[in-house]
C-alpha atoms as a PDB file:
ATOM      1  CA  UNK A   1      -8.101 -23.125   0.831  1.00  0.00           C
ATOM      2  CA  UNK A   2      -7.153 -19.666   2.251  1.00  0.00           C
ATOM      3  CA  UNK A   3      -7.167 -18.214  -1.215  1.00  0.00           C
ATOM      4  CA  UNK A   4     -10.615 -19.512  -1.613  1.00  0.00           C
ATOM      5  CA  UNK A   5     -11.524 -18.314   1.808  1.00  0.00           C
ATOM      6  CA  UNK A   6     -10.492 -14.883   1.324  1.00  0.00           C
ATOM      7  CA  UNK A   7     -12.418 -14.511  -2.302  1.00  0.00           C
ATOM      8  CA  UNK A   8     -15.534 -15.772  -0.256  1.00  0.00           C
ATOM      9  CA  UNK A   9     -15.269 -12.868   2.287  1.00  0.00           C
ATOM     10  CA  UNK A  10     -14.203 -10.152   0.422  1.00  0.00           C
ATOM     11  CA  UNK A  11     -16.542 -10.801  -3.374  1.00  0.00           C
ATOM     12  CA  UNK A  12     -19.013 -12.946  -1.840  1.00  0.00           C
ATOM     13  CA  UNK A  13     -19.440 -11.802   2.081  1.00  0.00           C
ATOM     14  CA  UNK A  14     -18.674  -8.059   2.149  1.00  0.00           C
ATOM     15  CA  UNK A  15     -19.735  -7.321  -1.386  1.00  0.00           C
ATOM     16  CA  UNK A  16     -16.507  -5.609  -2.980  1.00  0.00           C
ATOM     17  CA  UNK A  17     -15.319  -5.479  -6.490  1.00  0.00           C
ATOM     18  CA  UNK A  18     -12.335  -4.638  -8.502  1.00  0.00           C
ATOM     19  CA  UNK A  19     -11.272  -2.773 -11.299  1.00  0.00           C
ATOM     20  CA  UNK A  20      -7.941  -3.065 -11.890  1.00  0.00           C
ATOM     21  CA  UNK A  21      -5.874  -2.887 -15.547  1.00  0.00           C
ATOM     22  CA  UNK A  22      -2.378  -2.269 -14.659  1.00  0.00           C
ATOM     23  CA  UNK A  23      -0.668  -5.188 -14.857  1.00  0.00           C
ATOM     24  CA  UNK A  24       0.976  -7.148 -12.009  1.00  0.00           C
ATOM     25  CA  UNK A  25       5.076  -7.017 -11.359  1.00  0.00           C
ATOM     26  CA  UNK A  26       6.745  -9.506  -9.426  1.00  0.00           C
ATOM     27  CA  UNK A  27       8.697  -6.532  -8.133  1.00  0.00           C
ATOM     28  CA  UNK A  28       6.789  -2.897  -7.479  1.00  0.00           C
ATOM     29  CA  UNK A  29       5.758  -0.400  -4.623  1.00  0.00           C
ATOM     30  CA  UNK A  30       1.981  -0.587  -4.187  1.00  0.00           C
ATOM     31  CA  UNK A  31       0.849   3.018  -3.459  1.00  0.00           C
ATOM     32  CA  UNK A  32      -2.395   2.137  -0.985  1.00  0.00           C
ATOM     33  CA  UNK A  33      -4.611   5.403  -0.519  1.00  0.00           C
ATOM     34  CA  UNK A  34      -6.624   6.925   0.932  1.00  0.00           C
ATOM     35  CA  UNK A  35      -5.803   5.248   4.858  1.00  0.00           C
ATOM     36  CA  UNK A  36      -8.645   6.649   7.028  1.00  0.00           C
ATOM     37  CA  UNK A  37      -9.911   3.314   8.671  1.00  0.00           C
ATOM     38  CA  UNK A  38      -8.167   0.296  10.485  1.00  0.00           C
ATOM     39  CA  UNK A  39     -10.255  -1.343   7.832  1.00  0.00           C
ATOM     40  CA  UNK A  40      -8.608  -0.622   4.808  1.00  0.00           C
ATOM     41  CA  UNK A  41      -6.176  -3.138   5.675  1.00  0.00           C
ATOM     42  CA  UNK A  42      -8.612  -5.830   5.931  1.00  0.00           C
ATOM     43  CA  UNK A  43      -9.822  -4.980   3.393  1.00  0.00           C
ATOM     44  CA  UNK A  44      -7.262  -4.715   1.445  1.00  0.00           C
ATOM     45  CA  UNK A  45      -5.274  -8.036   2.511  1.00  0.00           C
ATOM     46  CA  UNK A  46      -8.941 -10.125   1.669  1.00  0.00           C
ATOM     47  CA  UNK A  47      -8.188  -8.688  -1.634  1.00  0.00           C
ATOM     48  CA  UNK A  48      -4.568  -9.328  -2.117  1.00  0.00           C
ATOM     49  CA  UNK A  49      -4.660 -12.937  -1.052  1.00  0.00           C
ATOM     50  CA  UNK A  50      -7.975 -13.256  -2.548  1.00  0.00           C
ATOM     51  CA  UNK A  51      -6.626 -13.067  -6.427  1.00  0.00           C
ATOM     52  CA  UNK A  52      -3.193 -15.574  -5.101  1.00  0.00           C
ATOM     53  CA  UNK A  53      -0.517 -12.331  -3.895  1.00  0.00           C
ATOM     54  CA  UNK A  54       1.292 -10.794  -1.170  1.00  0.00           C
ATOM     55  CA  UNK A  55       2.795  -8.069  -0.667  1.00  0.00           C
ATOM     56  CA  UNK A  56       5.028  -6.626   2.329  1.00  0.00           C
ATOM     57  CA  UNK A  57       3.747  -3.942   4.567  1.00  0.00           C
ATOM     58  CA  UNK A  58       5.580  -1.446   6.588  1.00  0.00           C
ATOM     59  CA  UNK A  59       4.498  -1.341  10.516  1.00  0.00           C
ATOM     60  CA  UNK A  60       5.200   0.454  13.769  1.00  0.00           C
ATOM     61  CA  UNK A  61       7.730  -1.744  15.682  1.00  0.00           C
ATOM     62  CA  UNK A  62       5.540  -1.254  18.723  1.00  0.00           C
ATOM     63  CA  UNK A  63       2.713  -3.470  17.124  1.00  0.00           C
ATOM     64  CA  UNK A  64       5.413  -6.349  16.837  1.00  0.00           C
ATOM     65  CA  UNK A  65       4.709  -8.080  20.071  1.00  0.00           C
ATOM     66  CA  UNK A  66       3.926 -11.400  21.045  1.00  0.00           C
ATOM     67  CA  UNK A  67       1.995 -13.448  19.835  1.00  0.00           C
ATOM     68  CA  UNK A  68       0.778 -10.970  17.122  1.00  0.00           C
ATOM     69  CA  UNK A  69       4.329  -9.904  15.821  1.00  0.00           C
ATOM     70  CA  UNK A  70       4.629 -13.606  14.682  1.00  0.00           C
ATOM     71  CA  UNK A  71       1.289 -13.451  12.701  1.00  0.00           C
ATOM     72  CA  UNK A  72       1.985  -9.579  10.944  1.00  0.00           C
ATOM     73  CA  UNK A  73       5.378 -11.307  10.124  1.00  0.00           C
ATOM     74  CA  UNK A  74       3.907 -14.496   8.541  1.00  0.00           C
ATOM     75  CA  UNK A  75       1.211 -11.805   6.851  1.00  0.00           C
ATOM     76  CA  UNK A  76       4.305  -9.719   5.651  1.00  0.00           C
ATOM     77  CA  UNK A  77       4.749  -7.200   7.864  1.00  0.00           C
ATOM     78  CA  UNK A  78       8.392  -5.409   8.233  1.00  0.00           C
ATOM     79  CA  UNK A  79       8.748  -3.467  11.492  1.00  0.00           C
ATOM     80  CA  UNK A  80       9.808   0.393  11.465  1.00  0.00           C
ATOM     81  CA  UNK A  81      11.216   1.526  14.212  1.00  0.00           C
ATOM     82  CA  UNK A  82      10.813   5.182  13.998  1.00  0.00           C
ATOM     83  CA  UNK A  83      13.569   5.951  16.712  1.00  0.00           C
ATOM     84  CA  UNK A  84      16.083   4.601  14.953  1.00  0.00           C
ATOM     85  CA  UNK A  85      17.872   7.310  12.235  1.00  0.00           C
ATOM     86  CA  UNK A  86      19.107   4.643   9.750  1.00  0.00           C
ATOM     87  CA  UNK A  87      17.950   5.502   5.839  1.00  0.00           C
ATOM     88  CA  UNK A  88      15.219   2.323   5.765  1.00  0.00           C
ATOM     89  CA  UNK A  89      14.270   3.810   2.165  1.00  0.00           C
ATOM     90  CA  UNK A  90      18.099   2.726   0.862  1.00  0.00           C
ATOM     91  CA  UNK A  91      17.590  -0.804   2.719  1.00  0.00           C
ATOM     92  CA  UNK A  92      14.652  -1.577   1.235  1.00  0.00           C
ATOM     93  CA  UNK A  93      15.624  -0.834  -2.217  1.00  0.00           C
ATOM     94  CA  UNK A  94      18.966  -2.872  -1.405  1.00  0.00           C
ATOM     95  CA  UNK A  95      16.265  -5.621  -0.961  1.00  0.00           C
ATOM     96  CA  UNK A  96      14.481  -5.118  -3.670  1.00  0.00           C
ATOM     97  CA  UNK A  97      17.548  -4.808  -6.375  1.00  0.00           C
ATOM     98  CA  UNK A  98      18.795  -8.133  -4.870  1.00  0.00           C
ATOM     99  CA  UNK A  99      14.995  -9.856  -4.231  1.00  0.00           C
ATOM    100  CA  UNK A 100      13.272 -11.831  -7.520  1.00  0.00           C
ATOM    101  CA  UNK A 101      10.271 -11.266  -6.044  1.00  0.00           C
ATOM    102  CA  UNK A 102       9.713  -7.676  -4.147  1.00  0.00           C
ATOM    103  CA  UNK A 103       6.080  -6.299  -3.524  1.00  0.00           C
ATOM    104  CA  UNK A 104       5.882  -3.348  -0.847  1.00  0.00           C
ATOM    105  CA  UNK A 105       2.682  -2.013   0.022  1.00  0.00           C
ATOM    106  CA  UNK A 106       2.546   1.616   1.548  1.00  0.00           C
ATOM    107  CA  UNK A 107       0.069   4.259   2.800  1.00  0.00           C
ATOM    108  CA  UNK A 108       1.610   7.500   1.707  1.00  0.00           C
ATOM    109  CA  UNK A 109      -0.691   9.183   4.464  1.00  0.00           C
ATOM    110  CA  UNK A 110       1.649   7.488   7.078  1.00  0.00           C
ATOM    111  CA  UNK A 111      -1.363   7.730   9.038  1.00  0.00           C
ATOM    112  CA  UNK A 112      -5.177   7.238   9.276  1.00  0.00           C
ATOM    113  CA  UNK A 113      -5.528  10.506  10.307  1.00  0.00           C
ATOM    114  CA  UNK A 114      -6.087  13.886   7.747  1.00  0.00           C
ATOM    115  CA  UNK A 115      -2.012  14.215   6.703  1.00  0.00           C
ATOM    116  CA  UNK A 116      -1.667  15.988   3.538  1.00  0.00           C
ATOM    117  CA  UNK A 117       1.933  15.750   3.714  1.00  0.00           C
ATOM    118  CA  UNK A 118       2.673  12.378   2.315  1.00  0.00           C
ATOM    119  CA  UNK A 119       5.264  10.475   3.108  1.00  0.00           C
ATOM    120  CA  UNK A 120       7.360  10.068   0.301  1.00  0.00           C
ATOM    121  CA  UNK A 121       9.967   6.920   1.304  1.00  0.00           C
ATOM    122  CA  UNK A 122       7.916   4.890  -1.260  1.00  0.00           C
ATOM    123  CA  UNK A 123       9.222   7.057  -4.092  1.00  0.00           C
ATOM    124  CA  UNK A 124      12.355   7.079  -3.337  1.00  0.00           C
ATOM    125  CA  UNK A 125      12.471   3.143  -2.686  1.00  0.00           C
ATOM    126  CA  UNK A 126      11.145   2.705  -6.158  1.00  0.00           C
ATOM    127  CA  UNK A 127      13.561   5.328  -7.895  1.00  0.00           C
ATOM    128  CA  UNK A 128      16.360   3.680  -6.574  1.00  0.00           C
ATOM    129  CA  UNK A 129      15.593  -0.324  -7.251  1.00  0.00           C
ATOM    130  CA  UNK A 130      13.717   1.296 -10.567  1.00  0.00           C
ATOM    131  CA  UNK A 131      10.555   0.184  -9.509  1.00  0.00           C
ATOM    132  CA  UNK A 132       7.034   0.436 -10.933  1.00  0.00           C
ATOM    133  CA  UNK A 133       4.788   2.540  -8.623  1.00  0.00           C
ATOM    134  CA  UNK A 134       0.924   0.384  -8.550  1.00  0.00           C
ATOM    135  CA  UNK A 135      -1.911   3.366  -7.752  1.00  0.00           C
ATOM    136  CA  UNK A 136      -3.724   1.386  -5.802  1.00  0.00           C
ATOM    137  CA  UNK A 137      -7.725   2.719  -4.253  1.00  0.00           C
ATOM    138  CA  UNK A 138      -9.444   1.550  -1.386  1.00  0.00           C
ATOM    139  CA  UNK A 139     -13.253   3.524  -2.535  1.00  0.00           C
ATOM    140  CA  UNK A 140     -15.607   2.815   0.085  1.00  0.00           C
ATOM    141  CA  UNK A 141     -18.613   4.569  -1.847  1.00  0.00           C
ATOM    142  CA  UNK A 142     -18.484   2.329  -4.531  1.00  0.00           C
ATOM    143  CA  UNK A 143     -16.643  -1.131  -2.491  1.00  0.00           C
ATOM    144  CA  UNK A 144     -14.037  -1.239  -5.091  1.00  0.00           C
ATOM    145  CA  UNK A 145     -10.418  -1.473  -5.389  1.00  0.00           C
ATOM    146  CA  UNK A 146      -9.020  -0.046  -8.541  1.00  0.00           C
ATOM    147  CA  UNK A 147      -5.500   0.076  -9.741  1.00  0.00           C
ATOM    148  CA  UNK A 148      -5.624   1.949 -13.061  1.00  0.00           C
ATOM    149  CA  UNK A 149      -2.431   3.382 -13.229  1.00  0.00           C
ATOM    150  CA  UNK A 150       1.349   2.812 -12.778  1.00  0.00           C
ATOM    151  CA  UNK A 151       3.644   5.305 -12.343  1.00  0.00           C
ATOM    152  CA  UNK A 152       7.799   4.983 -13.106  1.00  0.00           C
ATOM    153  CA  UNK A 153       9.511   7.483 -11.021  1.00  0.00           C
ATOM    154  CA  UNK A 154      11.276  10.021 -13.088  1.00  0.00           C
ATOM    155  CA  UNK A 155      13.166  11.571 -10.213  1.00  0.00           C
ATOM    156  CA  UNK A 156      11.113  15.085 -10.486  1.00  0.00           C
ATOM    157  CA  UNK A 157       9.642  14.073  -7.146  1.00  0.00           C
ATOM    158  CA  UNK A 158       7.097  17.090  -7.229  1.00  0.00           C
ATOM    159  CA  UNK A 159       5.588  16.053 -10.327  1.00  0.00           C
ATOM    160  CA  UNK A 160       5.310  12.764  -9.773  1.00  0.00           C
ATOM    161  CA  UNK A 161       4.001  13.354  -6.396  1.00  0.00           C
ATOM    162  CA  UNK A 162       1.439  15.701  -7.949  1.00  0.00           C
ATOM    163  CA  UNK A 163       0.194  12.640 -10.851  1.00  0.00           C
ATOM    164  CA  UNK A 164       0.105  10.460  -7.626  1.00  0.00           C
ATOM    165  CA  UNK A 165      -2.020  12.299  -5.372  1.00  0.00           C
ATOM    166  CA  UNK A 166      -3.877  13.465  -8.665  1.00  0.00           C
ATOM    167  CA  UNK A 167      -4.723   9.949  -9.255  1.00  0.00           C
ATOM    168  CA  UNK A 168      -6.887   9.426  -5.767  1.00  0.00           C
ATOM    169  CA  UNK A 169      -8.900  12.807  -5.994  1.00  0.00           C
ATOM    170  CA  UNK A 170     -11.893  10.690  -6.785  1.00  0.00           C
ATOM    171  CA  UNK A 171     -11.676   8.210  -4.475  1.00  0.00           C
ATOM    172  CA  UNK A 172     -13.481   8.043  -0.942  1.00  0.00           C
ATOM    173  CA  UNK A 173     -12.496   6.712   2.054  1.00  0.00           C
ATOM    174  CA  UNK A 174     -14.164   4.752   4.800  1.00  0.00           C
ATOM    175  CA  UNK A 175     -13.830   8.348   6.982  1.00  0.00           C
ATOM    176  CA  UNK A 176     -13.295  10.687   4.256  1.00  0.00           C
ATOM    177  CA  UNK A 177     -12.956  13.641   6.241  1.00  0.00           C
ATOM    178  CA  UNK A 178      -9.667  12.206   6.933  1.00  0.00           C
ATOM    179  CA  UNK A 179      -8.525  11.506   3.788  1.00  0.00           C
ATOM    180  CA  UNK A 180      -6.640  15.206   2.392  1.00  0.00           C
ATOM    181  CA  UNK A 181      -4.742  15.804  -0.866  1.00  0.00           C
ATOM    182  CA  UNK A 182      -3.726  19.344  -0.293  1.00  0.00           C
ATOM    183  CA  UNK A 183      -4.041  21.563   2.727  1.00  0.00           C
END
């Protein structure tokens, strides 16, 4: 019913499409990009539920409180609590190495804000639990999410990271001034 519900409102009610070849894993890192809108995660949950997935989502611990802690927890949601110096990249592959089913969404922007400085915790989370990397678009212009490409971390972090960000340079954002590659 939810499933259904979700298909409704995200093919039917807000008019989006997909285009995605890459196959799905039952354990990856799904790259999300670009973040410019509060949106994108609506949108991009509608979609992810829509075709019968989910996938975790890292979160500011401040957004964890009651009652809406208990719903981004039933929705996925792992609090971060930025404070705290532990290496949440090595716990999170620990996870996923032990997990039979491990699906981690991320925003490399780390922020909805212009940040061309990506965060790069999700490649090291999938080089360590030798994890698939999903490039996954949120394109506002044309209301499509495409996934068209995988990545497998080699451990040269700067190439990698320059196929990655490579991958989204024709992709537009719901506020694409915000939405930067290089500086």
């Amino acid at each position: 019913m939810w499933r259904a519900l979700c298909r409704k409102i995200y093919f039917d009610w807000m008019g989006w499409k997909t285009e995605v070849t890459v196959q799905s894993h039952d354990k990856c890192i799904l790259c999300v990009a670009p973040h410019t809108s509060n949106w994108d995660f609506i949108v991009a949950e509608l979609y992810y539920t829509a075709i019968g997935r989910r996938a975790e989502f890292l979160m500011k611990r401040e957004w964890f409180f009651w009652p809406l802690g208990l719903l981004w927890r039933r929705m996925g949601g792992i609090p971060v609590d930025r404070s705290r110096k532990t290496s949440l990249t090595d716990q999170l592959a620990e996870r996923a190495k032990s997990a039979t089913h491990f699906e981690l969404a991320v925003t490399p922007e780390g922020t909805r804000s212009r940040n061309a400085n990506w965060k790069q915790g999700f490649y090291f989370i999938a080089l360590k639990a030798k994890l698939p990397i999903l490039l996954y678009a949120i394109d506002y212009r044309r209301k499509c999410i495409t996934c068209t490409r995988e990545i497998v971390p080699s451990g040269d972090i700067d190439h990698d990271m320059a196929l990655i960000k490579d991958y989204y340079k024709d992709f537009t954002g719901r506020h694409p001034e915000r939405f930067a590659l290089s500086e």
